[in-house]
PDB file of N, CA and C in Angstrom:
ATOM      1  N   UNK A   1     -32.657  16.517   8.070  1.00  0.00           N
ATOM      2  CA  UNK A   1     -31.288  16.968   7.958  1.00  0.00           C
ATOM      3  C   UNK A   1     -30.504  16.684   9.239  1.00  0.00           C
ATOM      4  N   UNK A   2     -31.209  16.625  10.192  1.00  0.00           N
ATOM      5  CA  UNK A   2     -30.300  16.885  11.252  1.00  0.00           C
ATOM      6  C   UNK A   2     -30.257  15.012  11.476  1.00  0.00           C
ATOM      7  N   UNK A   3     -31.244  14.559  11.535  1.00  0.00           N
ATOM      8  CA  UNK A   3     -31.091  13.163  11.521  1.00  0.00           C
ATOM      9  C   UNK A   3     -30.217  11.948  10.779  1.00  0.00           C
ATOM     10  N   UNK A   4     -29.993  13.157   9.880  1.00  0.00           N
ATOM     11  CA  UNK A   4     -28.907  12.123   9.017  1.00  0.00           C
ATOM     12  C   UNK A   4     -27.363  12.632   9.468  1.00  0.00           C
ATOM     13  N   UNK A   5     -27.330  13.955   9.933  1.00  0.00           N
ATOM     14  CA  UNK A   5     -26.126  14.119  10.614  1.00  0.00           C
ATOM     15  C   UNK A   5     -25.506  13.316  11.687  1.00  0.00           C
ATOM     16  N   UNK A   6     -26.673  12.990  12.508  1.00  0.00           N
ATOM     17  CA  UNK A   6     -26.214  12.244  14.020  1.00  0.00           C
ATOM     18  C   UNK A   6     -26.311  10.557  13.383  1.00  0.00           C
ATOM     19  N   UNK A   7     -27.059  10.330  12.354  1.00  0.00           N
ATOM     20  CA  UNK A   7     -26.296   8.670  11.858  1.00  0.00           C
ATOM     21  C   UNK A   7     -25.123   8.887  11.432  1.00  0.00           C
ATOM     22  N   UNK A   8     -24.575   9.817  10.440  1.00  0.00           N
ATOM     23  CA  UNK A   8     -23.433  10.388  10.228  1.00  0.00           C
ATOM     24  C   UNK A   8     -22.409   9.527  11.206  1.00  0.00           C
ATOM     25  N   UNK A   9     -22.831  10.468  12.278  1.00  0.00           N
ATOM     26  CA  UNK A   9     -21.884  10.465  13.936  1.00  0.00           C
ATOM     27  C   UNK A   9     -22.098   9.191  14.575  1.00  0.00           C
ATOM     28  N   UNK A  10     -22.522   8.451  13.778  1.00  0.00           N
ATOM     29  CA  UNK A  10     -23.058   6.699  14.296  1.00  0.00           C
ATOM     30  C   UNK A  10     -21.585   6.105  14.280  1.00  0.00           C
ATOM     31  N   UNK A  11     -20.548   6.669  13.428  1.00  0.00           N
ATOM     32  CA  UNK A  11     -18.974   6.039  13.542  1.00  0.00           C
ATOM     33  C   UNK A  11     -18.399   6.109  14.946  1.00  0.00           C
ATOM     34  N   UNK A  12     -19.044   7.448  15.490  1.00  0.00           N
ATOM     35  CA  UNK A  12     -18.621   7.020  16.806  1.00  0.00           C
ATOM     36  C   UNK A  12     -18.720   5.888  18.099  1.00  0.00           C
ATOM     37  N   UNK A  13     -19.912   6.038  17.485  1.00  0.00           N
ATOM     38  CA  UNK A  13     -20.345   4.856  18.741  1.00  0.00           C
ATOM     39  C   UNK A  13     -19.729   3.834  19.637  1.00  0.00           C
ATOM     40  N   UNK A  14     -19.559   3.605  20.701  1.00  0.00           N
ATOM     41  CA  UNK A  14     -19.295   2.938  21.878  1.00  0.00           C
ATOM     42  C   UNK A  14     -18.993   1.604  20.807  1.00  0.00           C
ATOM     43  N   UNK A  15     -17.467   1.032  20.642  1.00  0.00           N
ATOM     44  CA  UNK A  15     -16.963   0.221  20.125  1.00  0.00           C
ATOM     45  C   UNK A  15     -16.558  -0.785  21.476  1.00  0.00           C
ATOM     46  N   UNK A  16     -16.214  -1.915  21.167  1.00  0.00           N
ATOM     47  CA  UNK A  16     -15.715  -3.212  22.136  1.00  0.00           C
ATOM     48  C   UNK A  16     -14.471  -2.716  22.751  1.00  0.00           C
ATOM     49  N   UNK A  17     -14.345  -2.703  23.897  1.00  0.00           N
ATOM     50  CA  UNK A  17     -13.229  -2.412  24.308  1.00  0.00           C
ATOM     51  C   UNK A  17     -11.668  -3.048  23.753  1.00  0.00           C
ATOM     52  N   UNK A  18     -11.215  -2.354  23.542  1.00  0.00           N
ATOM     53  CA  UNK A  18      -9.221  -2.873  22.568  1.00  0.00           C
ATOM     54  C   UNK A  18      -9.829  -3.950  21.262  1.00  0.00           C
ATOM     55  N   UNK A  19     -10.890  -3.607  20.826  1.00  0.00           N
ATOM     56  CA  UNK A  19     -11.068  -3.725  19.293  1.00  0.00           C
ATOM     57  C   UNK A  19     -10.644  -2.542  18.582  1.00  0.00           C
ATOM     58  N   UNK A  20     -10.370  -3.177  17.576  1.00  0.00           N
ATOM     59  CA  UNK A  20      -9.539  -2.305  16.331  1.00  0.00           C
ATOM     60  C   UNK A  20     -10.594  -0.802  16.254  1.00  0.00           C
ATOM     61  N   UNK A  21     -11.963  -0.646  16.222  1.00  0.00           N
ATOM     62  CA  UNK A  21     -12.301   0.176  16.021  1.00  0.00           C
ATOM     63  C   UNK A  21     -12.404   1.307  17.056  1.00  0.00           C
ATOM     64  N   UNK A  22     -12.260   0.932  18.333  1.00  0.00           N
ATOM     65  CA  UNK A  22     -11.979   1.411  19.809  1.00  0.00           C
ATOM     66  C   UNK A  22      -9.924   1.622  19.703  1.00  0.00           C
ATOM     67  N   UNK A  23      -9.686   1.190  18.939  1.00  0.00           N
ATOM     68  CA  UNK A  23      -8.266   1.820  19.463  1.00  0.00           C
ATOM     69  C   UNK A  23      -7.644   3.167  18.474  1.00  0.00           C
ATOM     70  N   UNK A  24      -8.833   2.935  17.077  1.00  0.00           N
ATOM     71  CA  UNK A  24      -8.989   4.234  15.786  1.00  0.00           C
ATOM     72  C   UNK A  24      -9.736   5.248  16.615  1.00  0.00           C
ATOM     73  N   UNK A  25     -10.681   5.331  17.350  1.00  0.00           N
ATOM     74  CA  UNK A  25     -11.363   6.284  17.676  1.00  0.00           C
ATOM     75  C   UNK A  25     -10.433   6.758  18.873  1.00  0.00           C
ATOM     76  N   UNK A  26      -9.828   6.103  19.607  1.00  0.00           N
ATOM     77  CA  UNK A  26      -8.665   6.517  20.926  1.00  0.00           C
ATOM     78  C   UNK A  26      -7.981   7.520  20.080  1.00  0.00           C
ATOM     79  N   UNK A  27      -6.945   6.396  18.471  1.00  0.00           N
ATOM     80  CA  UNK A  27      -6.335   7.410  17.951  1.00  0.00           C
ATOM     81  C   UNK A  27      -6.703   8.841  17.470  1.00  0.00           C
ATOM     82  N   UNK A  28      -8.488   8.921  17.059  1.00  0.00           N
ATOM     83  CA  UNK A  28      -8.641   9.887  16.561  1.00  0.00           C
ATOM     84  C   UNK A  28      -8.851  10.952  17.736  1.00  0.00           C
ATOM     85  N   UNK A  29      -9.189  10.810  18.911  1.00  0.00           N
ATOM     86  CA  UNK A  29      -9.993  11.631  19.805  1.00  0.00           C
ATOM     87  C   UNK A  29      -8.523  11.980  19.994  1.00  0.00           C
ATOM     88  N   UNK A  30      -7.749  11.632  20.432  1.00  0.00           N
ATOM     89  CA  UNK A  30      -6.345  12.105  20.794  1.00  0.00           C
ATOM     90  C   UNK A  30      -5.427  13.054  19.721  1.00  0.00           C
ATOM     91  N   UNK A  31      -5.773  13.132  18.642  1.00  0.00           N
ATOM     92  CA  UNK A  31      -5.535  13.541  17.488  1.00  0.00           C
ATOM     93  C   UNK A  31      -6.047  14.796  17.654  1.00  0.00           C
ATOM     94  N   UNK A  32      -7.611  14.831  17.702  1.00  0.00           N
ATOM     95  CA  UNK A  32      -8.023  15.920  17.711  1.00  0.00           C
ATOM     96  C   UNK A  32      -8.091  16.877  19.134  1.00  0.00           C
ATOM     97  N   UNK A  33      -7.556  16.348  20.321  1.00  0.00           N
ATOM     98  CA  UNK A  33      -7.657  17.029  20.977  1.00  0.00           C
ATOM     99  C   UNK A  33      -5.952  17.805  20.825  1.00  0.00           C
ATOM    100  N   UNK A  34      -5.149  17.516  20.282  1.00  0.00           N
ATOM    101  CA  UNK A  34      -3.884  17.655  19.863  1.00  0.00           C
ATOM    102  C   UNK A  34      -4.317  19.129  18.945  1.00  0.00           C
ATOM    103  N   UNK A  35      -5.129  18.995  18.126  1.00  0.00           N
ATOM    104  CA  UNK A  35      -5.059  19.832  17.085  1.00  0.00           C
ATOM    105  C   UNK A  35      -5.870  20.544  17.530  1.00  0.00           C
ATOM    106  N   UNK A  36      -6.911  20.758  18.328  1.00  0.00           N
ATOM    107  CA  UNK A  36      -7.340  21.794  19.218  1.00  0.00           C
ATOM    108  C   UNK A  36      -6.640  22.753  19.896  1.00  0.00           C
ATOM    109  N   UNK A  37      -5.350  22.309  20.421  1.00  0.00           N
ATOM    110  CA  UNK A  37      -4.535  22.962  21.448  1.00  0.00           C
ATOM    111  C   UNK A  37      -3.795  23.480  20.815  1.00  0.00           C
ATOM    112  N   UNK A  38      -3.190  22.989  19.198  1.00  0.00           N
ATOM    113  CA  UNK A  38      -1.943  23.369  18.460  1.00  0.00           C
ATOM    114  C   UNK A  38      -3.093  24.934  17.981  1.00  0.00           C
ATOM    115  N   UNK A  39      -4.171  24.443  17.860  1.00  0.00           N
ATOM    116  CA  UNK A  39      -4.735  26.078  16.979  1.00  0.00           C
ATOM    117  C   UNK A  39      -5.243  26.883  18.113  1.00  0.00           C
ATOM    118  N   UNK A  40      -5.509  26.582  19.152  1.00  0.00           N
ATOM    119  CA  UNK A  40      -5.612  27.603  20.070  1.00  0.00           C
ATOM    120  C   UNK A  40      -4.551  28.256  20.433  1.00  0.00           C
ATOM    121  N   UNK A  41      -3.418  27.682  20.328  1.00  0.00           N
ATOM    122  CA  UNK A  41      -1.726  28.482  20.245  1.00  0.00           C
ATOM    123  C   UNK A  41      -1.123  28.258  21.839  1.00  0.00           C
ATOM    124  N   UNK A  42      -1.177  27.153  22.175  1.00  0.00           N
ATOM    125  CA  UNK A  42      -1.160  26.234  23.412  1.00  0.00           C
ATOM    126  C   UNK A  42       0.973  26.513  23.378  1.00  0.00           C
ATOM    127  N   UNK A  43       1.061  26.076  22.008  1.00  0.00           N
ATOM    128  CA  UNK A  43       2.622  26.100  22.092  1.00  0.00           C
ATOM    129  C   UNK A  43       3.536  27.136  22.511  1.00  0.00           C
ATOM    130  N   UNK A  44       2.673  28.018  22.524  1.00  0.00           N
ATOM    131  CA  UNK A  44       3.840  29.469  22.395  1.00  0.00           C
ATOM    132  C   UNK A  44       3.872  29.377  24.557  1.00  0.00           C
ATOM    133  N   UNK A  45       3.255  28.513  25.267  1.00  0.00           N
ATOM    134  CA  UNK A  45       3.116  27.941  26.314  1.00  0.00           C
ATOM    135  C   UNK A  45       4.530  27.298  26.828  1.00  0.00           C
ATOM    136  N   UNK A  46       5.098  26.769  25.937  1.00  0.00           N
ATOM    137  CA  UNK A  46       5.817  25.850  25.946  1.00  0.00           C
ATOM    138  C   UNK A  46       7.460  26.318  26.785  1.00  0.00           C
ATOM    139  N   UNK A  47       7.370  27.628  26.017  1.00  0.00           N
ATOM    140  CA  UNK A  47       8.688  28.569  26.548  1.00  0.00           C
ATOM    141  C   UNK A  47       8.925  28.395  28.146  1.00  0.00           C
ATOM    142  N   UNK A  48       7.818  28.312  28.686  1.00  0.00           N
ATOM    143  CA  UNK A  48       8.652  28.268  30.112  1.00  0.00           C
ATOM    144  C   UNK A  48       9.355  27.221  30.320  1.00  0.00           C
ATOM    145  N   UNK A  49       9.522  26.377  29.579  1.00  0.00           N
ATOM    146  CA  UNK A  49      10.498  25.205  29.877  1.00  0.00           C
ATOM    147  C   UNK A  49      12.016  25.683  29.943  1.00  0.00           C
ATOM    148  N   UNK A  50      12.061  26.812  29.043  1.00  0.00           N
ATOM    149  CA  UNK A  50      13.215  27.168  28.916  1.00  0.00           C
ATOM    150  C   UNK A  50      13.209  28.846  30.045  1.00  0.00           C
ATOM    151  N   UNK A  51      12.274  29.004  30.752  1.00  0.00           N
ATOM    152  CA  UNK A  51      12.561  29.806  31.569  1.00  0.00           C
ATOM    153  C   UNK A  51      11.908  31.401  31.125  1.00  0.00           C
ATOM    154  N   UNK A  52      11.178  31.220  30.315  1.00  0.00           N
ATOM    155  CA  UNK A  52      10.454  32.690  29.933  1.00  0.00           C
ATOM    156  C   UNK A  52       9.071  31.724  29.702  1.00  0.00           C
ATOM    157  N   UNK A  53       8.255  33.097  30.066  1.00  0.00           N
ATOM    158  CA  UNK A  53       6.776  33.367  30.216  1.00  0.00           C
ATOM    159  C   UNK A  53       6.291  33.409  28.682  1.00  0.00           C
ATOM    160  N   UNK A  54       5.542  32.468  28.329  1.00  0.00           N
ATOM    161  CA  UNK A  54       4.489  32.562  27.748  1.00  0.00           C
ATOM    162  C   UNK A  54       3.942  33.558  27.280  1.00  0.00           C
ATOM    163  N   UNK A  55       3.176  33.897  28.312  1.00  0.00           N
ATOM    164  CA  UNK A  55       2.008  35.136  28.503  1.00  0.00           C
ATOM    165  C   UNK A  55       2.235  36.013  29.185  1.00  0.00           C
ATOM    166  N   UNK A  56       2.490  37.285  28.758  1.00  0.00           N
ATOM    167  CA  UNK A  56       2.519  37.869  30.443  1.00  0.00           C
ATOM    168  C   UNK A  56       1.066  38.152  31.029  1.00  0.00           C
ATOM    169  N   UNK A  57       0.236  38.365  30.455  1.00  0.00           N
ATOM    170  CA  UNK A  57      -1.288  38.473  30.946  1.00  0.00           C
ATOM    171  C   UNK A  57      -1.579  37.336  31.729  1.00  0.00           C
ATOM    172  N   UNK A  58      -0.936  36.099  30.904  1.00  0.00           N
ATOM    173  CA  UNK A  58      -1.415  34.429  31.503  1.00  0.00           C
ATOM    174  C   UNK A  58      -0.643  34.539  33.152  1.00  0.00           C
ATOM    175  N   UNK A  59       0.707  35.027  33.166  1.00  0.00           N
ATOM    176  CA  UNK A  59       1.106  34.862  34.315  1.00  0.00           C
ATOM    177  C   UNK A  59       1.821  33.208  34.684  1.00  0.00           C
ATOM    178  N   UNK A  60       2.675  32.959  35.599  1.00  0.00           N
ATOM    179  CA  UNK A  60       3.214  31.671  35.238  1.00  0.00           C
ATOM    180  C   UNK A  60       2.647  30.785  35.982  1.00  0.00           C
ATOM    181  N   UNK A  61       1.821  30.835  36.896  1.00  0.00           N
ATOM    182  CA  UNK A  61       1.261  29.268  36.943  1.00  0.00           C
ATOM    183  C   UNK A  61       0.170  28.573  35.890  1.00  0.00           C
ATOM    184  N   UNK A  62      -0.576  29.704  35.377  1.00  0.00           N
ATOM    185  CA  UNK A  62      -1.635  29.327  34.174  1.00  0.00           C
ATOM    186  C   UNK A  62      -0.762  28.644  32.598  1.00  0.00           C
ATOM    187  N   UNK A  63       0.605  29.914  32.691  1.00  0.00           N
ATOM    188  CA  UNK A  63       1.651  29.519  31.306  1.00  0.00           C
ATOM    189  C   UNK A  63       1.934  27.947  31.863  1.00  0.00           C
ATOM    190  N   UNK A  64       2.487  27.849  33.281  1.00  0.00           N
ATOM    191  CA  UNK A  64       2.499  26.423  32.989  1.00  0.00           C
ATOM    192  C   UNK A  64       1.849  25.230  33.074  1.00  0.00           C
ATOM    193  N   UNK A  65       0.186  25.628  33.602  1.00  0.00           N
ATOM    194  CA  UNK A  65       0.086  24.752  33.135  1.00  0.00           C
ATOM    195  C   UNK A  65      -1.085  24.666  31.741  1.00  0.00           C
ATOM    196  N   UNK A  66      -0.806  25.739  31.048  1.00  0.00           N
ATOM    197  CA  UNK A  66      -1.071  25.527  29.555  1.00  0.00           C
ATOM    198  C   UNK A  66       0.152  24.464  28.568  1.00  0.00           C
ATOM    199  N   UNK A  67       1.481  24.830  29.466  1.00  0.00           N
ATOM    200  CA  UNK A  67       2.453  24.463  28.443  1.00  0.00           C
ATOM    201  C   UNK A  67       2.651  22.983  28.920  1.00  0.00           C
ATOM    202  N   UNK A  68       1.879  22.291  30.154  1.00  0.00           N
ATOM    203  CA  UNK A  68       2.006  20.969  30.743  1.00  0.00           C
ATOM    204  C   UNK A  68       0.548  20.242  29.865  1.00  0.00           C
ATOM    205  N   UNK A  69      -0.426  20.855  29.702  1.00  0.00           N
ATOM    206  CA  UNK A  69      -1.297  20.001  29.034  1.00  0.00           C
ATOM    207  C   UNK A  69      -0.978  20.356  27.335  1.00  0.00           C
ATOM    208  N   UNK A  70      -0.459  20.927  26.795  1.00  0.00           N
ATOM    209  CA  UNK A  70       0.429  20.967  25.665  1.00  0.00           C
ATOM    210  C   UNK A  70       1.563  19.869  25.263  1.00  0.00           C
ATOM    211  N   UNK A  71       2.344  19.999  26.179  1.00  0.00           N
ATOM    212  CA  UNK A  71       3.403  18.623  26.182  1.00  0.00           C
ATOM    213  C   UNK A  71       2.755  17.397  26.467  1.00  0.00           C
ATOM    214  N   UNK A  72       1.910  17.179  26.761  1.00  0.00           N
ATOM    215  CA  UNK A  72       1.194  15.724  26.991  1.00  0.00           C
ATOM    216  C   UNK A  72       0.135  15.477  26.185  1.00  0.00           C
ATOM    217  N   UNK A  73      -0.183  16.462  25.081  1.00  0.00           N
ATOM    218  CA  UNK A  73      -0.854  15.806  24.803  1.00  0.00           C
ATOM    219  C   UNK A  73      -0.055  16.111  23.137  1.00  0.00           C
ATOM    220  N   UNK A  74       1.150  16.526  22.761  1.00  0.00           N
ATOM    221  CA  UNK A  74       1.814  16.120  22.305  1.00  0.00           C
ATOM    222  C   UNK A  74       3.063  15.091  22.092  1.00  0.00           C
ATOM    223  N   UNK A  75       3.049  14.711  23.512  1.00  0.00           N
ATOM    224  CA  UNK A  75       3.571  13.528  23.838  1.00  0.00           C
ATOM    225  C   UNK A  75       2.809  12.031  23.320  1.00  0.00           C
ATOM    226  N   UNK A  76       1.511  12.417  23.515  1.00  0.00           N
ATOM    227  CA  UNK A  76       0.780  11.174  23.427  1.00  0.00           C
ATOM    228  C   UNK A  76       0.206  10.885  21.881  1.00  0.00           C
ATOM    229  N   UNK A  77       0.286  12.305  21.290  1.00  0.00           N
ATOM    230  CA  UNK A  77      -0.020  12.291  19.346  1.00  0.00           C
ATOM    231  C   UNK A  77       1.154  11.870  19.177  1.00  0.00           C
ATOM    232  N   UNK A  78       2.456  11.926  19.620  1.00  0.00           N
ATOM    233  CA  UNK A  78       3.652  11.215  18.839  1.00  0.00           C
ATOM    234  C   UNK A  78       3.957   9.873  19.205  1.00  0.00           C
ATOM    235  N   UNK A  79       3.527   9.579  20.364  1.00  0.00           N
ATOM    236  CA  UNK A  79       3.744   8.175  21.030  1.00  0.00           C
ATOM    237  C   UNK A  79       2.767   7.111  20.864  1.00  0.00           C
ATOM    238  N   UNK A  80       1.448   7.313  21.527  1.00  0.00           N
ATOM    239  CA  UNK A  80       0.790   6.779  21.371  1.00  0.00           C
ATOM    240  C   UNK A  80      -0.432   6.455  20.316  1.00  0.00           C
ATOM    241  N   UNK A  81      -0.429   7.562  19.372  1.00  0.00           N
ATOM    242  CA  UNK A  81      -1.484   7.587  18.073  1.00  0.00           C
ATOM    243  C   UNK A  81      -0.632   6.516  17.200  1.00  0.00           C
ATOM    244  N   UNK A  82       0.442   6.310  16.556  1.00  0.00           N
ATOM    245  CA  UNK A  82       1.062   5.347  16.116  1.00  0.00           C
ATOM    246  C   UNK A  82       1.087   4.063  16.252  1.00  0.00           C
ATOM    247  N   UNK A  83       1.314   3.848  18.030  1.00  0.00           N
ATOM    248  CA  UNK A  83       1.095   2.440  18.359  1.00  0.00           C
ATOM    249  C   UNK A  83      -0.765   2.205  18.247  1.00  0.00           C
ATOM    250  N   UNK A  84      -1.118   2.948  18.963  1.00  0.00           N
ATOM    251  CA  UNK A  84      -2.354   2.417  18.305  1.00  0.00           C
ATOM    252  C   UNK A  84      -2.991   2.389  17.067  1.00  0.00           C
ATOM    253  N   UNK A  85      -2.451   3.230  16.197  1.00  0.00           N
ATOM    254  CA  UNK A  85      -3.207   2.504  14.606  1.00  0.00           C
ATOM    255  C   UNK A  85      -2.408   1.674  14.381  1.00  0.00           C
ATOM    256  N   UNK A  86      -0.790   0.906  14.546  1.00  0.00           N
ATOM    257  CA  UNK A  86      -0.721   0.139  14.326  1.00  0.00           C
ATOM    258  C   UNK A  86      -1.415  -0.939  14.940  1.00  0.00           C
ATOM    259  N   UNK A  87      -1.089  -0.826  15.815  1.00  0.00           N
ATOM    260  CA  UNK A  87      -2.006  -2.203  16.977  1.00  0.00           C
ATOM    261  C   UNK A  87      -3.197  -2.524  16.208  1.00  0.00           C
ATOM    262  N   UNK A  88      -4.334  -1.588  15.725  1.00  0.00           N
ATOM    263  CA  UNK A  88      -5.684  -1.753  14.980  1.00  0.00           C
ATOM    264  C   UNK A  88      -5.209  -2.626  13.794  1.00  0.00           C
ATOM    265  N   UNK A  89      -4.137  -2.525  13.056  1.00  0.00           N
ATOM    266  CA  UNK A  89      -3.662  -2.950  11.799  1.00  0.00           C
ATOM    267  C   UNK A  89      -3.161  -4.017  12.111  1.00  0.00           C
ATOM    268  N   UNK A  90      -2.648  -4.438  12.976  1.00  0.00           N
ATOM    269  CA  UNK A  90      -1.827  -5.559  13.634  1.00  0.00           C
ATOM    270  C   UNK A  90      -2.870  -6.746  14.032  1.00  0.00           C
ATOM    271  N   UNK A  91      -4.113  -6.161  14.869  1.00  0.00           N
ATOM    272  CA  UNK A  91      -5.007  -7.037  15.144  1.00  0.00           C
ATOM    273  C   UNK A  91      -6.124  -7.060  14.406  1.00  0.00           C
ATOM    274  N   UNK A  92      -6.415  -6.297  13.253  1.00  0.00           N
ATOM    275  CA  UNK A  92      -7.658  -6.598  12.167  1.00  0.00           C
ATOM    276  C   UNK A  92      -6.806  -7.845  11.050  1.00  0.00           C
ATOM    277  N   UNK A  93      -5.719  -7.467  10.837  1.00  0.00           N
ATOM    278  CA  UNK A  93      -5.067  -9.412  10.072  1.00  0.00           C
ATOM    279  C   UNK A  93      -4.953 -10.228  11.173  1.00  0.00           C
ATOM    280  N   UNK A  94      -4.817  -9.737  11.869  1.00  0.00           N
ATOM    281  CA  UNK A  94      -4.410 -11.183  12.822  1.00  0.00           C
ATOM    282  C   UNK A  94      -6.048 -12.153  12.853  1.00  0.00           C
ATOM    283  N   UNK A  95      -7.104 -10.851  13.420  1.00  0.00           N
ATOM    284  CA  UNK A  95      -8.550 -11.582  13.184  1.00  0.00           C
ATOM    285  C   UNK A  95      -8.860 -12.212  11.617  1.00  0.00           C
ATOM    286  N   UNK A  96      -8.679 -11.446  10.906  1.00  0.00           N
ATOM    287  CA  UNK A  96      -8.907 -12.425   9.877  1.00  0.00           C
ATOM    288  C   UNK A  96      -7.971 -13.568   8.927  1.00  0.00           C
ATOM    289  N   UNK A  97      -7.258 -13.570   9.825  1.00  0.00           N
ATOM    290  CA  UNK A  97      -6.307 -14.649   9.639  1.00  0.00           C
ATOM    291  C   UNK A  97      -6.695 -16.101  10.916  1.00  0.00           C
ATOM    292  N   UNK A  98      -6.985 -15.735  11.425  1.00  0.00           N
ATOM    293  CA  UNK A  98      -7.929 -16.958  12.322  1.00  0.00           C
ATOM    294  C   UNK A  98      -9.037 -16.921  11.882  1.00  0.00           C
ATOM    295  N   UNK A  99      -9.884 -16.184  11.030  1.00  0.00           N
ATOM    296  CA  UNK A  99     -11.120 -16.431  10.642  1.00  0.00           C
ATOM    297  C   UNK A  99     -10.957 -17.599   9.808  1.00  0.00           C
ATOM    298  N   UNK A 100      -9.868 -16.915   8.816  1.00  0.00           N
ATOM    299  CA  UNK A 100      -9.558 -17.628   7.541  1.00  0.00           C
ATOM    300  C   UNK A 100      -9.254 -18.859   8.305  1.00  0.00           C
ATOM    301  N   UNK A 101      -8.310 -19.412   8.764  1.00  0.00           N
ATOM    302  CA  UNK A 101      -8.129 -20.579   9.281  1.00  0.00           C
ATOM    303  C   UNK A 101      -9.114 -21.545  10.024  1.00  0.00           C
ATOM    304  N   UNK A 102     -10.170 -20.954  10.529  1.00  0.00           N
ATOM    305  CA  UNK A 102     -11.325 -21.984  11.151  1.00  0.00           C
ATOM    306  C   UNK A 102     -12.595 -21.891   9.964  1.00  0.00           C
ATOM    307  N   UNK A 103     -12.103 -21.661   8.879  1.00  0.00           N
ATOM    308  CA  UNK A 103     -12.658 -21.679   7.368  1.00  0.00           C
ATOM    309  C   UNK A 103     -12.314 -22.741   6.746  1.00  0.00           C
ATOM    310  N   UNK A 104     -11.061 -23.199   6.814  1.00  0.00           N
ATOM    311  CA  UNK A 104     -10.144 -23.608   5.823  1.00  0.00           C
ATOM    312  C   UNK A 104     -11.285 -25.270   5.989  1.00  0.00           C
ATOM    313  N   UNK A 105     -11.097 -25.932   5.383  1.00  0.00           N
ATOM    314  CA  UNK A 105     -11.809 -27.247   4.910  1.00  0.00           C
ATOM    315  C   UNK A 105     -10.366 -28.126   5.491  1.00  0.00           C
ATOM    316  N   UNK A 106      -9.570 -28.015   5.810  1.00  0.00           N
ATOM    317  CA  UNK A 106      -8.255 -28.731   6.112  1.00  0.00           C
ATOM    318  C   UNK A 106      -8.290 -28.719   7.502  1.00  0.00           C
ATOM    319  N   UNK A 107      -8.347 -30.042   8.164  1.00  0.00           N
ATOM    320  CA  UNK A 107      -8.171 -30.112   9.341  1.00  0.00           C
ATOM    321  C   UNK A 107      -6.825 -30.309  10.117  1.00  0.00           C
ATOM    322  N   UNK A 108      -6.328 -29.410  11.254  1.00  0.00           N
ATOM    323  CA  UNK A 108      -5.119 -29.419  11.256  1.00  0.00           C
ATOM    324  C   UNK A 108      -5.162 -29.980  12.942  1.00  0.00           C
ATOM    325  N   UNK A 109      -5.693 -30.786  12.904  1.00  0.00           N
ATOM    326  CA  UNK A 109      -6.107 -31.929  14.058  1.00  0.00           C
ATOM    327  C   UNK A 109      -4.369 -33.297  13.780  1.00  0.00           C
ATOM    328  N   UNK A 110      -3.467 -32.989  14.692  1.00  0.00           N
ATOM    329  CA  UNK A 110      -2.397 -33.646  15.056  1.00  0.00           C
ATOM    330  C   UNK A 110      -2.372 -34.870  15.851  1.00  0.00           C
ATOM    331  N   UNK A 111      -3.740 -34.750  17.095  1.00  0.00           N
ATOM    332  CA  UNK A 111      -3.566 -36.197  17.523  1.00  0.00           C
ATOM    333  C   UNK A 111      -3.741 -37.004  17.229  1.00  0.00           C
ATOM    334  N   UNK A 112      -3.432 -38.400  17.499  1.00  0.00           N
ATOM    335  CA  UNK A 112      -3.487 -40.181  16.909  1.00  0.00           C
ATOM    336  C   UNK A 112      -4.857 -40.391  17.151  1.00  0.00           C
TER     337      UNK A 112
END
């Protein structure tokens, strides 16, 4: 049982660096560390931007910087999770669109 869990977890595995499957797992780890912070209640953090405390137990250097690793890493689920699944989508056709082409039986050899 437990052995088939950790093949399970074999999706994770150490992918090629800025291959499509290394830039899904960026998106996902970033995802989930996003949704970690949103359910631990990271946001209600956020208020001191506007000049009130968070927490008063937390106190304001902890409120801010709960509400600084909150904004960044909601900064980076809206910014950067996008570009990178596109990018993955962008460069899995692009690879098999040069596959396809050094397939093709048509030689596209131009010189005399």
């Amino acid at each position: 049982m437990i052995k088939l869990f950790w093949q399970r977890l074999g999706l994770f595995r150490r992918a090629e660096f800025l291959s499509p499957k290394d830039l899904l797992q960026r998106a996902g780890a970033i995802s989930v560390l996003f949704l970690v912070a949103h359910l631990a209640g990271l946001r209600e953090f956020t208020s001191v931007l506007n000049g009130t405390i968070g927490s008063v137990a937390a106190g304001w250097k902890l409120s801010g910087f709960l509400a600084l690793i909150y904004i960044l890493l909601y900064l980076a689920f809206v910014i950067l999770v996008p570009v990178l699944v596109l990018t993955a989508m962008i460069l899995t056709v692009w690879r098999r669109w040069v596959r396809k082409k050094e397939n093709s039986p048509i030689s596209y050899n131009l010189k005399p």
